[in-house]
N, C-alpha and C. Protein backbone atom coordinates (compact mmCIF):
# COMPACT_ATOMS: atom_id res chain seq x y z
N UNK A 1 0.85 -1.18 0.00
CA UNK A 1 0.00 0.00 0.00
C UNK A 1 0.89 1.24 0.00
N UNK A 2 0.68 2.04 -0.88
CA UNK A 2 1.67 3.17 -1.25
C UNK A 2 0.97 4.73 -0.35
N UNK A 3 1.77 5.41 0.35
CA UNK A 3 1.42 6.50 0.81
C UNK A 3 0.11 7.18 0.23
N UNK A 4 -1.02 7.47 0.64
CA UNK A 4 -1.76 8.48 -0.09
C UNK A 4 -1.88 9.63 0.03
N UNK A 5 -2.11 10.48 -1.08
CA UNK A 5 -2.07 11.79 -0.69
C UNK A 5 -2.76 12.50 0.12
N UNK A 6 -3.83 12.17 0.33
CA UNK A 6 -4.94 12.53 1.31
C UNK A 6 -4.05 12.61 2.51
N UNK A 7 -3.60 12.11 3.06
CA UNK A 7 -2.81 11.61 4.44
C UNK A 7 -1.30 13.04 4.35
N UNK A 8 -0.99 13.26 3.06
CA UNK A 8 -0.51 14.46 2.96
C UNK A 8 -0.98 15.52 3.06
N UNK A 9 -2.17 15.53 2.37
CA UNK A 9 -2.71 16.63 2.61
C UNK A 9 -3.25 17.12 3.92
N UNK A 10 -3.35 16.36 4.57
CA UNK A 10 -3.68 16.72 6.46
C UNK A 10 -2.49 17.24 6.78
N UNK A 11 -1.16 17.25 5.98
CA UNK A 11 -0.03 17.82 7.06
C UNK A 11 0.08 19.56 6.51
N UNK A 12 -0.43 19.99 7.42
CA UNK A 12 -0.73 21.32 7.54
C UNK A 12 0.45 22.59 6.50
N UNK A 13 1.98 21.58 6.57
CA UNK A 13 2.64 22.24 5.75
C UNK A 13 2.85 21.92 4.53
N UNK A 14 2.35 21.21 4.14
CA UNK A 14 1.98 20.39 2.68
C UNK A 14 1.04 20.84 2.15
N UNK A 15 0.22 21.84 2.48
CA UNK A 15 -1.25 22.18 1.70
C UNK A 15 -1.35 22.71 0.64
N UNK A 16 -0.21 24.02 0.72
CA UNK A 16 -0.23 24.73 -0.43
C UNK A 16 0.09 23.70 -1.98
N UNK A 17 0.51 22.65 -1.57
CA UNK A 17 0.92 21.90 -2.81
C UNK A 17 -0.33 21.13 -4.17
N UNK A 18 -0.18 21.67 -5.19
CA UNK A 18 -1.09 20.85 -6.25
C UNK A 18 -1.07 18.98 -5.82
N UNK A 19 -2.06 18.48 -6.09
CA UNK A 19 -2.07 17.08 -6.45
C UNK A 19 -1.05 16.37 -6.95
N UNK A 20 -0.24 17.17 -8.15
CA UNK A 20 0.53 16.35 -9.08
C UNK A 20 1.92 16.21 -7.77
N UNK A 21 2.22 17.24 -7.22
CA UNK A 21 3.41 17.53 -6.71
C UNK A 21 3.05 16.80 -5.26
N UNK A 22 1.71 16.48 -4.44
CA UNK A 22 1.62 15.59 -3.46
C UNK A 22 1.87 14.49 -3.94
N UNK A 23 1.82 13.71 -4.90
CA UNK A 23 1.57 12.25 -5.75
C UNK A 23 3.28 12.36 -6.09
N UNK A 24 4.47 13.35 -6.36
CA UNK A 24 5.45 12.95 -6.18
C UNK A 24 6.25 13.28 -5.06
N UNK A 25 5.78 13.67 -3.86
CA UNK A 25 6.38 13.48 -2.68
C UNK A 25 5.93 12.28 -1.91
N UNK A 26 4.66 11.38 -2.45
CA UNK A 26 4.28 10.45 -1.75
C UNK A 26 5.23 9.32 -2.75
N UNK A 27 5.38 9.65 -3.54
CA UNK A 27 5.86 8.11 -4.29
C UNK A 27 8.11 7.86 -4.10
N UNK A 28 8.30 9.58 -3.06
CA UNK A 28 9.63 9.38 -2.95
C UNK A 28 9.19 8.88 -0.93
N UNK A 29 8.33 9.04 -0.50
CA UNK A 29 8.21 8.16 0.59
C UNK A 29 8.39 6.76 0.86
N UNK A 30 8.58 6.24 1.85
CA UNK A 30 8.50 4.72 2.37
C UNK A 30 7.09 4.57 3.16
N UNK A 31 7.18 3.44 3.18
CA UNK A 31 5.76 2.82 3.84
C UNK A 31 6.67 1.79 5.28
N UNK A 32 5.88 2.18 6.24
CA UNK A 32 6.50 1.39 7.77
C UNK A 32 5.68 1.30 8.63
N UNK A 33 5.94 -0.37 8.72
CA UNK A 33 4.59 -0.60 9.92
C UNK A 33 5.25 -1.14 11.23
N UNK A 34 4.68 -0.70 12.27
CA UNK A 34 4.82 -1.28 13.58
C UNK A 34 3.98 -1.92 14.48
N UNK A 35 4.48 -2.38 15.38
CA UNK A 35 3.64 -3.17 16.38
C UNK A 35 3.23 -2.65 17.50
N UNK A 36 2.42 -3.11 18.16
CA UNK A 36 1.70 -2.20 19.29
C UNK A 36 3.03 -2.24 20.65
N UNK A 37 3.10 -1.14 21.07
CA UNK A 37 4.22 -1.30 22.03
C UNK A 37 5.74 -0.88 21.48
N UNK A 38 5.93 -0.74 19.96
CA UNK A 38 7.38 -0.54 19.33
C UNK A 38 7.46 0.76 19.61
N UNK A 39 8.99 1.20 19.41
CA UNK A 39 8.86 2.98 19.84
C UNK A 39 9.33 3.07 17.96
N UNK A 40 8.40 4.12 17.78
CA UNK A 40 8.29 4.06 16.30
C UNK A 40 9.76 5.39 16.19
N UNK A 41 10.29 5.98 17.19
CA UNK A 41 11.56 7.21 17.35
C UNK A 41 11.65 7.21 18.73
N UNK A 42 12.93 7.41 19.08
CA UNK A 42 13.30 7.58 20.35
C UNK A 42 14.42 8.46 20.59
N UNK A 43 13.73 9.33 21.56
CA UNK A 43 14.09 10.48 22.43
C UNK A 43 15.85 10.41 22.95
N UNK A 44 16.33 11.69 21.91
CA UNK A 44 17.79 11.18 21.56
C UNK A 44 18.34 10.96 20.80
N UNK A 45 17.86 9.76 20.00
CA UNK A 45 18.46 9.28 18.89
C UNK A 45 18.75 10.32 17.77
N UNK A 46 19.43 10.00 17.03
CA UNK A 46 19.83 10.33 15.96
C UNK A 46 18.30 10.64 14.58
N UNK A 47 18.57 11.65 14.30
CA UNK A 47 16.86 11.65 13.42
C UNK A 47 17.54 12.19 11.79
N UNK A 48 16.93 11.43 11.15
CA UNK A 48 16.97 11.76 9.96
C UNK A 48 15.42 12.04 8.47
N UNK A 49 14.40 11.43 9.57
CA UNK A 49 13.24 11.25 8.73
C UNK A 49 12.02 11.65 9.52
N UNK A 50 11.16 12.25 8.49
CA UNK A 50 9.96 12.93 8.99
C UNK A 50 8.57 11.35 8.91
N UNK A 51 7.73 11.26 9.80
CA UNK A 51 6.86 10.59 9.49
C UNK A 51 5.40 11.42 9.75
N UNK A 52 4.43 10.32 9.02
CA UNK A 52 3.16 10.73 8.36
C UNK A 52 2.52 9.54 9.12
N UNK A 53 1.52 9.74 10.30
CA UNK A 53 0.63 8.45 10.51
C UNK A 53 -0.17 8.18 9.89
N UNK A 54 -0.47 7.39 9.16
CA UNK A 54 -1.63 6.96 8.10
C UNK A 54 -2.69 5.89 8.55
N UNK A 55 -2.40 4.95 9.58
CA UNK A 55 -3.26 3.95 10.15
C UNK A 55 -2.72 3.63 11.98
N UNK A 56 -3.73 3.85 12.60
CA UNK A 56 -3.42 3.89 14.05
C UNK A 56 -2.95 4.61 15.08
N UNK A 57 -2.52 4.51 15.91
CA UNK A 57 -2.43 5.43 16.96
C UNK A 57 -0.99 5.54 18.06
N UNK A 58 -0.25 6.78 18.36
CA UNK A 58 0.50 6.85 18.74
C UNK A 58 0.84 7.24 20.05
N UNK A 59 1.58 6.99 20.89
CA UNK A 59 1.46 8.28 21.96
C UNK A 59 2.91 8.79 22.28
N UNK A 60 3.14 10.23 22.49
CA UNK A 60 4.31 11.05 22.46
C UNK A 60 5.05 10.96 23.51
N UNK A 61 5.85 11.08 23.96
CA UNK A 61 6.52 10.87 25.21
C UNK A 61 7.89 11.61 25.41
N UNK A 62 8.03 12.75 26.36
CA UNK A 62 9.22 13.51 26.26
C UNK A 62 9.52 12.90 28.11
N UNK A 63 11.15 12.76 27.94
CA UNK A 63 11.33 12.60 29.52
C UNK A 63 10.17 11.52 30.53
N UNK A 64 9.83 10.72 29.51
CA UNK A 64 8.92 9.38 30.11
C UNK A 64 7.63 9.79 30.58
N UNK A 65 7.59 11.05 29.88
CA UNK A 65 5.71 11.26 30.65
C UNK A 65 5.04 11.73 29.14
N UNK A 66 4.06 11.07 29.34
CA UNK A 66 3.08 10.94 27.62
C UNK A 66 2.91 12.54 27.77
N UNK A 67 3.08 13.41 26.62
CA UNK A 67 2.36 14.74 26.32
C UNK A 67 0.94 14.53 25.35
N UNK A 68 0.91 13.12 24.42
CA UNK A 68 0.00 13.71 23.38
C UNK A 68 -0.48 12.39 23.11
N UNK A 69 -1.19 12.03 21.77
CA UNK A 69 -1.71 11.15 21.14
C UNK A 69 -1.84 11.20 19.90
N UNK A 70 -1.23 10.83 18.57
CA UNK A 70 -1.38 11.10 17.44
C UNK A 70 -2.22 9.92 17.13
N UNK A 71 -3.21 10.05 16.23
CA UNK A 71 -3.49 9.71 14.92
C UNK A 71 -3.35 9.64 13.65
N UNK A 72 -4.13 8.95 12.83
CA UNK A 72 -4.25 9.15 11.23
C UNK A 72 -4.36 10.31 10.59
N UNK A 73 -3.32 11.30 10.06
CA UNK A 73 -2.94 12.63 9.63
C UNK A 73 -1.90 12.96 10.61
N UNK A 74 -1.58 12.76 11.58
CA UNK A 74 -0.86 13.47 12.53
C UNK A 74 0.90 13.32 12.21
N UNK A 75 1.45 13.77 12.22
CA UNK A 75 3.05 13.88 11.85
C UNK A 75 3.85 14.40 12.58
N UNK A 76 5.34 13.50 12.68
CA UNK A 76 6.03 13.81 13.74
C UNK A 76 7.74 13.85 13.06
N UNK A 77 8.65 14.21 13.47
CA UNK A 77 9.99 14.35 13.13
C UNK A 77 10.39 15.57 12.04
N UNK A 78 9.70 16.69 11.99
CA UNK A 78 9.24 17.55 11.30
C UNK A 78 11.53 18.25 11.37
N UNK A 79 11.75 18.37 12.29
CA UNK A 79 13.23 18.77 12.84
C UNK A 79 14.10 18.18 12.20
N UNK A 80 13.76 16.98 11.78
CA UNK A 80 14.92 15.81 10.86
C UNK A 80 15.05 16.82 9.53
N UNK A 81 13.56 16.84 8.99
CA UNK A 81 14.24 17.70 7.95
C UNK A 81 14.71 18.61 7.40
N UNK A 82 14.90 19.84 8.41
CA UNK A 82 15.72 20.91 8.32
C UNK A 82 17.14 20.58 8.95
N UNK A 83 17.10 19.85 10.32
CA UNK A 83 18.83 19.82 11.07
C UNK A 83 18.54 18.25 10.97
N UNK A 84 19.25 17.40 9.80
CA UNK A 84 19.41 15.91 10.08
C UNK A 84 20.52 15.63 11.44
N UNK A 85 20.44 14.17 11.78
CA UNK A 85 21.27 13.91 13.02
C UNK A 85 21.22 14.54 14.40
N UNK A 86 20.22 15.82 14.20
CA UNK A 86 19.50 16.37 15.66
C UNK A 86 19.17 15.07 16.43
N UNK A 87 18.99 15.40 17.86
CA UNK A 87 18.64 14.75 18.62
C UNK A 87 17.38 14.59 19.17
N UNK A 88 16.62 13.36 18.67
CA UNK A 88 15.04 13.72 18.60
C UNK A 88 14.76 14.35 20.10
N UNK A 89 13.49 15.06 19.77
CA UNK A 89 12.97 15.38 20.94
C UNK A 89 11.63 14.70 21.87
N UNK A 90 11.53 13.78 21.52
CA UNK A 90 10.56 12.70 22.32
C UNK A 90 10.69 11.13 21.86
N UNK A 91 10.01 10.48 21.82
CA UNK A 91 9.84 9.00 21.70
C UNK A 91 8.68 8.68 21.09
N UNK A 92 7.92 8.20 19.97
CA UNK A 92 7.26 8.19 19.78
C UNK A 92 7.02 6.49 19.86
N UNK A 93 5.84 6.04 20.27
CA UNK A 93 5.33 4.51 20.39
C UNK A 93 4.06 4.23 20.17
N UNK A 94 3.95 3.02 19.18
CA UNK A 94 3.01 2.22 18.72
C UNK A 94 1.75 2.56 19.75
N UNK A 95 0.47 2.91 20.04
CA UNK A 95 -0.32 2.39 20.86
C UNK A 95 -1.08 1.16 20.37
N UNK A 96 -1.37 0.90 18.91
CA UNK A 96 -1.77 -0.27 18.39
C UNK A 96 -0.89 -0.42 17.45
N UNK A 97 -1.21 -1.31 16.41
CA UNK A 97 -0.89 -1.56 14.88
C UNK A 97 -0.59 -0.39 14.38
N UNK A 98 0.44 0.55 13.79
CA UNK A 98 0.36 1.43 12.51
C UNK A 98 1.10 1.25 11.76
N UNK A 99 0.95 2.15 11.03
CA UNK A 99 1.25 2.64 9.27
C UNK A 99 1.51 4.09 9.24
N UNK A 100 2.90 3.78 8.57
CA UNK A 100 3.37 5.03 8.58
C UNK A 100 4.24 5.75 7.20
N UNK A 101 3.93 6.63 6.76
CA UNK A 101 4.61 6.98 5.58
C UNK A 101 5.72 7.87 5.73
N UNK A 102 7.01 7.48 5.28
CA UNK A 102 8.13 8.03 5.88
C UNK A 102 9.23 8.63 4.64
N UNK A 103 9.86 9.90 5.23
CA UNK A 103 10.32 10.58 4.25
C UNK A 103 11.72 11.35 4.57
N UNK A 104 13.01 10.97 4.30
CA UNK A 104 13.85 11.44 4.44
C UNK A 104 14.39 12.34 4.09
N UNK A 105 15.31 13.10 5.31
CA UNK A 105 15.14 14.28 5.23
C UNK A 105 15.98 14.49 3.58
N UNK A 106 17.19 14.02 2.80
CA UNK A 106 17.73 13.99 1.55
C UNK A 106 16.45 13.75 0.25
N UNK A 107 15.61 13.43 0.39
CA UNK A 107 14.61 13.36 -0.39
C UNK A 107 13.41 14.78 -0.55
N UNK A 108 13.45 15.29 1.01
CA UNK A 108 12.81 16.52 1.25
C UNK A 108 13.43 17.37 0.72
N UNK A 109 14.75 17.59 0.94
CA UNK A 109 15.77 18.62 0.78
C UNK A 109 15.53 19.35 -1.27
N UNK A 110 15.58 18.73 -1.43
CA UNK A 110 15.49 18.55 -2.97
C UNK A 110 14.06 19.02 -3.47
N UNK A 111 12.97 18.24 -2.80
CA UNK A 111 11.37 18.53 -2.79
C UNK A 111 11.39 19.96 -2.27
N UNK A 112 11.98 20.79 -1.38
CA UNK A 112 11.79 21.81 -1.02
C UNK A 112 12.50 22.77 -1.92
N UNK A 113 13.33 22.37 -2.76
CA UNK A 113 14.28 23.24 -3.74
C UNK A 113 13.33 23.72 -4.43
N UNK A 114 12.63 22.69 -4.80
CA UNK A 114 11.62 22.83 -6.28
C UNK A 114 10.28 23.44 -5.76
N UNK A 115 10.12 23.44 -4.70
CA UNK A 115 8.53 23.73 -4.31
C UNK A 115 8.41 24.88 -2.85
N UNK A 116 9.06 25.70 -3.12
CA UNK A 116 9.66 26.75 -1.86
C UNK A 116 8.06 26.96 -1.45
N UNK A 117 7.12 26.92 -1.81
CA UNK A 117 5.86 27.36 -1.28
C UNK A 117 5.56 26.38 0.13
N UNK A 118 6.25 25.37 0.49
CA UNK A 118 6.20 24.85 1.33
C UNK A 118 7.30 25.39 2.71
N UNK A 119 8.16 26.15 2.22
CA UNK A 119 9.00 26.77 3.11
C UNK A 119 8.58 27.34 4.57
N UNK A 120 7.63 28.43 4.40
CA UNK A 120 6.99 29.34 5.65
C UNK A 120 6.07 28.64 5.75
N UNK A 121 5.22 27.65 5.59
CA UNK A 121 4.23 26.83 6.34
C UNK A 121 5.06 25.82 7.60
N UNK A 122 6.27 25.67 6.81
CA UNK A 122 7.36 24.13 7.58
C UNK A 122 7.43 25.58 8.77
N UNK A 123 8.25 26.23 8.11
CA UNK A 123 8.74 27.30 9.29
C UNK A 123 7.23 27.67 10.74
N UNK A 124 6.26 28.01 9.83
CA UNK A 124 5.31 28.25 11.09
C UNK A 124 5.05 26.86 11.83
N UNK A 125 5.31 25.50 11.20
CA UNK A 125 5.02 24.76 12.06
C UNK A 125 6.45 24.33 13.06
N UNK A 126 7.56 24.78 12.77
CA UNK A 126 8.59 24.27 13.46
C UNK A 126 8.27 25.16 15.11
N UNK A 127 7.80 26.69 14.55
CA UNK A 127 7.97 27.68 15.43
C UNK A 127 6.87 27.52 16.24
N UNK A 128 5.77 26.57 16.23
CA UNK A 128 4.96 25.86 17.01
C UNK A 128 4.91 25.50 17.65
N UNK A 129 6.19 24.42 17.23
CA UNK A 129 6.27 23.35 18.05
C UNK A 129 7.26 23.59 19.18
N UNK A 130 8.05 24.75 19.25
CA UNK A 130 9.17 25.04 19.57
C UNK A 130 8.35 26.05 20.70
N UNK A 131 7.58 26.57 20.45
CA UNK A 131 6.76 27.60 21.41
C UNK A 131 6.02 26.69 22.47
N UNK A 132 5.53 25.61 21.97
CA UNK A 132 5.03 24.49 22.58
C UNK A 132 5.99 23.52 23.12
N UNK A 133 7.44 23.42 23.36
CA UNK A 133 8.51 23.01 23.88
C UNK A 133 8.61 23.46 25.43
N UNK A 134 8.34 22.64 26.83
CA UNK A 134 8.58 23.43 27.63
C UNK A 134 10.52 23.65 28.10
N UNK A 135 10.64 24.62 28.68
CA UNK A 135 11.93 25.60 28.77
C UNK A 135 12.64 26.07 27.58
N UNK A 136 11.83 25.98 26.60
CA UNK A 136 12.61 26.71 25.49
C UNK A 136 12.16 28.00 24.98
């Protein structure tokens, strides 16, 4: 099952994009499934790739205490693709079965050359999340 665009189009910094140009950022994606209980990223590690939840449910975890709950549209590692090898900032884990469409940050890099209209949407969502960071 290949990424769909629909599932792109929920990511808030992806909107401005035509159809044709979601249909080739989904087809330079991967598809990754996990098990209930797997940590789908972990807090620390080394990050290089943005993911897209497409089936099931997640829960966030900074410093071992849950902040959140993602779902189907919800997206996480947004930081990989501006500073690769950053040090993630939470853990993300399976709560059931998912599906996940995944996109590295060398594949973005290139997608963003060609399609700068995605630039200040990434930016308002980094500065989000970063406002929503506690002590930062």
């Amino acid at each position: 099952m290949a990424v769909d665009i629909e599932a792109l189009r929920a990511v808030r910094f992806l909107a401005p994009l035509k159809d044709r140009d979601l249909r080739k950022l989904a087809s330079s994606m991967s598809e990754r499934k996990a098990s209930a209980g797997e940590d789908l990223v972990t807090q620390g590690s080394g990050a290089i790739a943005f993911f897209v939840l497409l089936e099931g449910r997640a829960s966030v975890i900074v410093d071992g205490s849950e902040r959140r709950t993602l779902g189907p549209g919800d997206h996480f590692g947004e930081i990989a693709l501006v500073l690769p090898d950053t040090p993630r900032t939470a853990t993300v884990r399976a709560i059931g079965d998912v599906r996940l469409g995944c996109l590295a940050q060398w594949n973005f890099k290139g997608f963003v050359s060609d399609h700068p209209e995605v630039t200040w949407p990434l930016l308002v969502t980094l500065a989000q999340q970063v406002a929503n960071t506690p002590g930062a």
